[in-house]
C-alpha atoms as a PDB file:
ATOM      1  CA  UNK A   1     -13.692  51.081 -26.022  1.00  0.00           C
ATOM      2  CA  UNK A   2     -15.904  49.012 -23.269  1.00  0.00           C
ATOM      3  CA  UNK A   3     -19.143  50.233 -22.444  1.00  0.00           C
ATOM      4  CA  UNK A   4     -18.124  50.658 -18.781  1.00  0.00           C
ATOM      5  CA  UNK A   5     -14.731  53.342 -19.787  1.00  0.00           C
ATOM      6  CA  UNK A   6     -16.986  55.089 -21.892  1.00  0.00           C
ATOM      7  CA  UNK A   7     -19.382  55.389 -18.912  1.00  0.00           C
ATOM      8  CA  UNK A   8     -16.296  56.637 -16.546  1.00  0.00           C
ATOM      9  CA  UNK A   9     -15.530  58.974 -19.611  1.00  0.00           C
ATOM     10  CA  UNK A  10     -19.141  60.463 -19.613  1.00  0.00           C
ATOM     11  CA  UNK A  11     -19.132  60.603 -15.811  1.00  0.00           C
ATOM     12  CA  UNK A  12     -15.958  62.738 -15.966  1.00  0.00           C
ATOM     13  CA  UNK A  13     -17.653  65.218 -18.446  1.00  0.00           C
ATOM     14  CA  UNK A  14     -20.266  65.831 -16.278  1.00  0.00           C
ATOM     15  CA  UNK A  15     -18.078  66.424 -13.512  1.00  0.00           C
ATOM     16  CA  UNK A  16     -16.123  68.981 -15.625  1.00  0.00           C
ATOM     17  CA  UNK A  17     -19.942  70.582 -16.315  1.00  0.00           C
ATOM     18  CA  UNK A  18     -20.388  70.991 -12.835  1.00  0.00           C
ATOM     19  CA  UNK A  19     -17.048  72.488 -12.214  1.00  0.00           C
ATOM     20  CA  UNK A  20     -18.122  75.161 -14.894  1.00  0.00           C
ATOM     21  CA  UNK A  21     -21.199  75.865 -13.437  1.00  0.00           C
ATOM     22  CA  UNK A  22     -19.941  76.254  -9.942  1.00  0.00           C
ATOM     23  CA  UNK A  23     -17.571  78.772 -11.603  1.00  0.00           C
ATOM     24  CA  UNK A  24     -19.893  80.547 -13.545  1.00  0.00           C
ATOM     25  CA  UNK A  25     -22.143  80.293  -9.982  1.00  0.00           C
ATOM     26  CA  UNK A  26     -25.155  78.460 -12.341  1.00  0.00           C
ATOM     27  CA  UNK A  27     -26.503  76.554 -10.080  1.00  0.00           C
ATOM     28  CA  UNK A  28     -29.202  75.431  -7.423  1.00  0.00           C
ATOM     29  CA  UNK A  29     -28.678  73.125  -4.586  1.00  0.00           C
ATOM     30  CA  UNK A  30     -31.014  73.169  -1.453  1.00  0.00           C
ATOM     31  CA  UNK A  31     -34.146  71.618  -0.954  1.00  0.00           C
ATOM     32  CA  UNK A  32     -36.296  74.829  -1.347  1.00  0.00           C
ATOM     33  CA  UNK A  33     -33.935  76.090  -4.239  1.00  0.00           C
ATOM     34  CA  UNK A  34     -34.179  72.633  -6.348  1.00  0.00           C
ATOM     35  CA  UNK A  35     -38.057  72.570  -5.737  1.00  0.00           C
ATOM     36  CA  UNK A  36     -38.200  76.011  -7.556  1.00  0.00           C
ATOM     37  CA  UNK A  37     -35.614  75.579  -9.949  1.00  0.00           C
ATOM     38  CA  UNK A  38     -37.466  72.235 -10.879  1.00  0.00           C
ATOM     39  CA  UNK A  39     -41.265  73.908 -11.042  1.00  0.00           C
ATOM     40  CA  UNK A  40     -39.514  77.272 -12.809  1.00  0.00           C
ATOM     41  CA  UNK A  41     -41.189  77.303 -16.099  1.00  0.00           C
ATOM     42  CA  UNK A  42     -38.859  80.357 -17.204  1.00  0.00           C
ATOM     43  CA  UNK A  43     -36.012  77.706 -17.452  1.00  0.00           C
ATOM     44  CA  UNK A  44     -36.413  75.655 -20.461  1.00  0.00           C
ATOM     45  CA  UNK A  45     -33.920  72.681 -19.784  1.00  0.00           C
ATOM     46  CA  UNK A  46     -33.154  71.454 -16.993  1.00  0.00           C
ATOM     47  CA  UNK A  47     -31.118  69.200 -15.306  1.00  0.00           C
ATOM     48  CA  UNK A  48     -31.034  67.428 -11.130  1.00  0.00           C
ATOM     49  CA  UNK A  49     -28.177  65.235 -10.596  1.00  0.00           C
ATOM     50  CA  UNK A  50     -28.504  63.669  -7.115  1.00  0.00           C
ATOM     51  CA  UNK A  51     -25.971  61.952  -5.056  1.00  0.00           C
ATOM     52  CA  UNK A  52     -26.513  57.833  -4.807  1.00  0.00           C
ATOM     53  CA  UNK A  53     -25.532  58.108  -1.308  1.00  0.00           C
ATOM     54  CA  UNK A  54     -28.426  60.829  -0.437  1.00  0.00           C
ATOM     55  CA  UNK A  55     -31.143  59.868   2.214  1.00  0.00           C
ATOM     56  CA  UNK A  56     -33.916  57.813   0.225  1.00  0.00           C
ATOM     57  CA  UNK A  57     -36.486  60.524   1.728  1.00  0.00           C
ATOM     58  CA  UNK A  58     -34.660  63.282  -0.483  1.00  0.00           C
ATOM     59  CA  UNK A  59     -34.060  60.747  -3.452  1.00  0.00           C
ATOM     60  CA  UNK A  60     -37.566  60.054  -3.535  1.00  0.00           C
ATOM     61  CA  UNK A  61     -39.027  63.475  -2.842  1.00  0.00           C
ATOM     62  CA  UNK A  62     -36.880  64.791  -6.185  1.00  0.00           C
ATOM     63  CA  UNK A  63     -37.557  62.001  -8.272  1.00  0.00           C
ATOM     64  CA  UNK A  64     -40.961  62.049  -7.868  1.00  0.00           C
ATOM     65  CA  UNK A  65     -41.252  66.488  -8.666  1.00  0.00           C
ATOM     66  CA  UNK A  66     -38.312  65.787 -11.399  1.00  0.00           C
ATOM     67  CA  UNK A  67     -41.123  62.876 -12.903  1.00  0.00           C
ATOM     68  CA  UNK A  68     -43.889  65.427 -12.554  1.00  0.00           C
ATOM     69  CA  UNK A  69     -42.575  68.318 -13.983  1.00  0.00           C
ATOM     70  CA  UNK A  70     -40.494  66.640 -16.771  1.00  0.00           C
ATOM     71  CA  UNK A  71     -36.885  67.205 -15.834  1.00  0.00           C
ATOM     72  CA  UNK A  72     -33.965  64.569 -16.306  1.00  0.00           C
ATOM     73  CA  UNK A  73     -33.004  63.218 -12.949  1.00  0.00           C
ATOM     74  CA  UNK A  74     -29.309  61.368 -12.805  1.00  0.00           C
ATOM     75  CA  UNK A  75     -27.969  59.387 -10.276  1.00  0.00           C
ATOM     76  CA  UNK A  76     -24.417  58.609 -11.120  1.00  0.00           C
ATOM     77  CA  UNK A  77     -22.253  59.791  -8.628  1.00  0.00           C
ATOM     78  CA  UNK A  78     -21.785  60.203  -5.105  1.00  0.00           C
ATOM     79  CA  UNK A  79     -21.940  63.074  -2.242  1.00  0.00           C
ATOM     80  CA  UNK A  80     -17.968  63.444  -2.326  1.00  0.00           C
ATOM     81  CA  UNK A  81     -17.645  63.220  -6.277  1.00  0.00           C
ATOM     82  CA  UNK A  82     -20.152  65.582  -6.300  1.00  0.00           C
ATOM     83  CA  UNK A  83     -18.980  68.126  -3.437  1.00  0.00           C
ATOM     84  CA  UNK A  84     -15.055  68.100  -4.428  1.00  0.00           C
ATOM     85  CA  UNK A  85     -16.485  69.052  -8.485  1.00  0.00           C
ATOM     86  CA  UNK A  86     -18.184  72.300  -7.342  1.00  0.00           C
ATOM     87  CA  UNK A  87     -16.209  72.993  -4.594  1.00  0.00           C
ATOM     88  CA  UNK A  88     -18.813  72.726  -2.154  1.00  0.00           C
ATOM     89  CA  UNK A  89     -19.175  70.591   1.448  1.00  0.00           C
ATOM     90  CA  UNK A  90     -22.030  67.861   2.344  1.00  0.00           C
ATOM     91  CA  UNK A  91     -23.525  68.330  -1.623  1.00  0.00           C
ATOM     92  CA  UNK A  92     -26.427  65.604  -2.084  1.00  0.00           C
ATOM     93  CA  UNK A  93     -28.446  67.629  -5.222  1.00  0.00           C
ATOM     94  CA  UNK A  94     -27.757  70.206  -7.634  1.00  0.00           C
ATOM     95  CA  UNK A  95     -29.693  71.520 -10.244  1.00  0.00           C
ATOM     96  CA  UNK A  96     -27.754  72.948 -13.139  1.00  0.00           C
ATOM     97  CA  UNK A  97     -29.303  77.064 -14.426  1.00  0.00           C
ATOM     98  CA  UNK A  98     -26.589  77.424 -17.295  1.00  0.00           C
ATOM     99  CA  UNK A  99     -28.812  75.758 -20.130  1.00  0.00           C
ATOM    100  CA  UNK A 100     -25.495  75.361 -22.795  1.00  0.00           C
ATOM    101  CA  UNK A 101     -24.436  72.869 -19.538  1.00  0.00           C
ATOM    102  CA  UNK A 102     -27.087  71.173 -19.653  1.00  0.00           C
ATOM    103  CA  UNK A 103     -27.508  70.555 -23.049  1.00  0.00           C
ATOM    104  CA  UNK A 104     -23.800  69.250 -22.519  1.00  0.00           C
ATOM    105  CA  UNK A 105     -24.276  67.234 -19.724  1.00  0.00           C
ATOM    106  CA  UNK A 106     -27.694  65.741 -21.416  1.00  0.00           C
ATOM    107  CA  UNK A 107     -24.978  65.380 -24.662  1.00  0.00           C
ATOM    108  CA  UNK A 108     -22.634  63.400 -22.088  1.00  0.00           C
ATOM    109  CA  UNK A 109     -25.300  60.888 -20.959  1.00  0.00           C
ATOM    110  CA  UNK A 110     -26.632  60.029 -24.057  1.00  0.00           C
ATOM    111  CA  UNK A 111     -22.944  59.096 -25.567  1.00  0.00           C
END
C-alpha cells in the first residue's frame, strides 16, 4: 500500500473516532472549553485536532497551550471534514474526553 492511501486510511479512522465521540457526546469544542479541557489535569490523554482551514490566530493560540501543557495537536483535516463527522456546523477544534478514543485515534496516527 502507498504511504499516501494509508494516510487517507488513518484519516478515515479518525473521522470514524470523532463520529463515536460525538455520539457518545465526549467531546470539547469552543475556545473556553478546549482551553480547559487542554489545562484539565484530571484527564490523562488527550487529544486537539484542529481544522487546517481555521484562522491562524486560533491555530496558533492552541498550538502554543497544546505545546505547553503536553497534548498531541493534529492538523489533518478541514472545517467541513470535521463538522459533517460530528454532526456539528462551522467546527474549527475539538478536543476528544473519551480516553479509549484517543488512545485510538493516537493508534491511527502512528500507523
Amino acid at each position: 500500500m502507498s504511504e499516501k492511501s494509508e494516510r487517507v486510511q488513518s484519516n478515515e479512522k479518525i473521522l470514524t473516532y470523532l463520529g463515536f465521540a460525538a455520539r457518545s457526546k465526549s467531546f470539547v469544542m469552543g475556545k473556553d472549553m478546549l482551553r480547559e479541557y487542554i489545562t484539565n489535569p484530571k484527564i490523562k490523554s488527550k487529544v486537539i485536532i484542529v481544522a487546517k482551514d481555521a484562522g491562524d490566530r486560533v491555530k496558533r493560540d492552541l498550538k502554543i497551550r497544546c505545546e505547553m501543557n503536553n497534548v498531541t495537536c493534529i492538523e489533518s483535516f478541514n472545517k467541513s471534514e470535521l463538522s459533517k463527522a460530528i454532526g456539528r456546523e462551522r467546527v474549527s477544534a475539538i478536543g476528544i474526553l473519551d480516553e479509549n478514543l484517543v488512545a485510538g485515534i493516537l493508534k491511527a496516527l502512528s500507523e
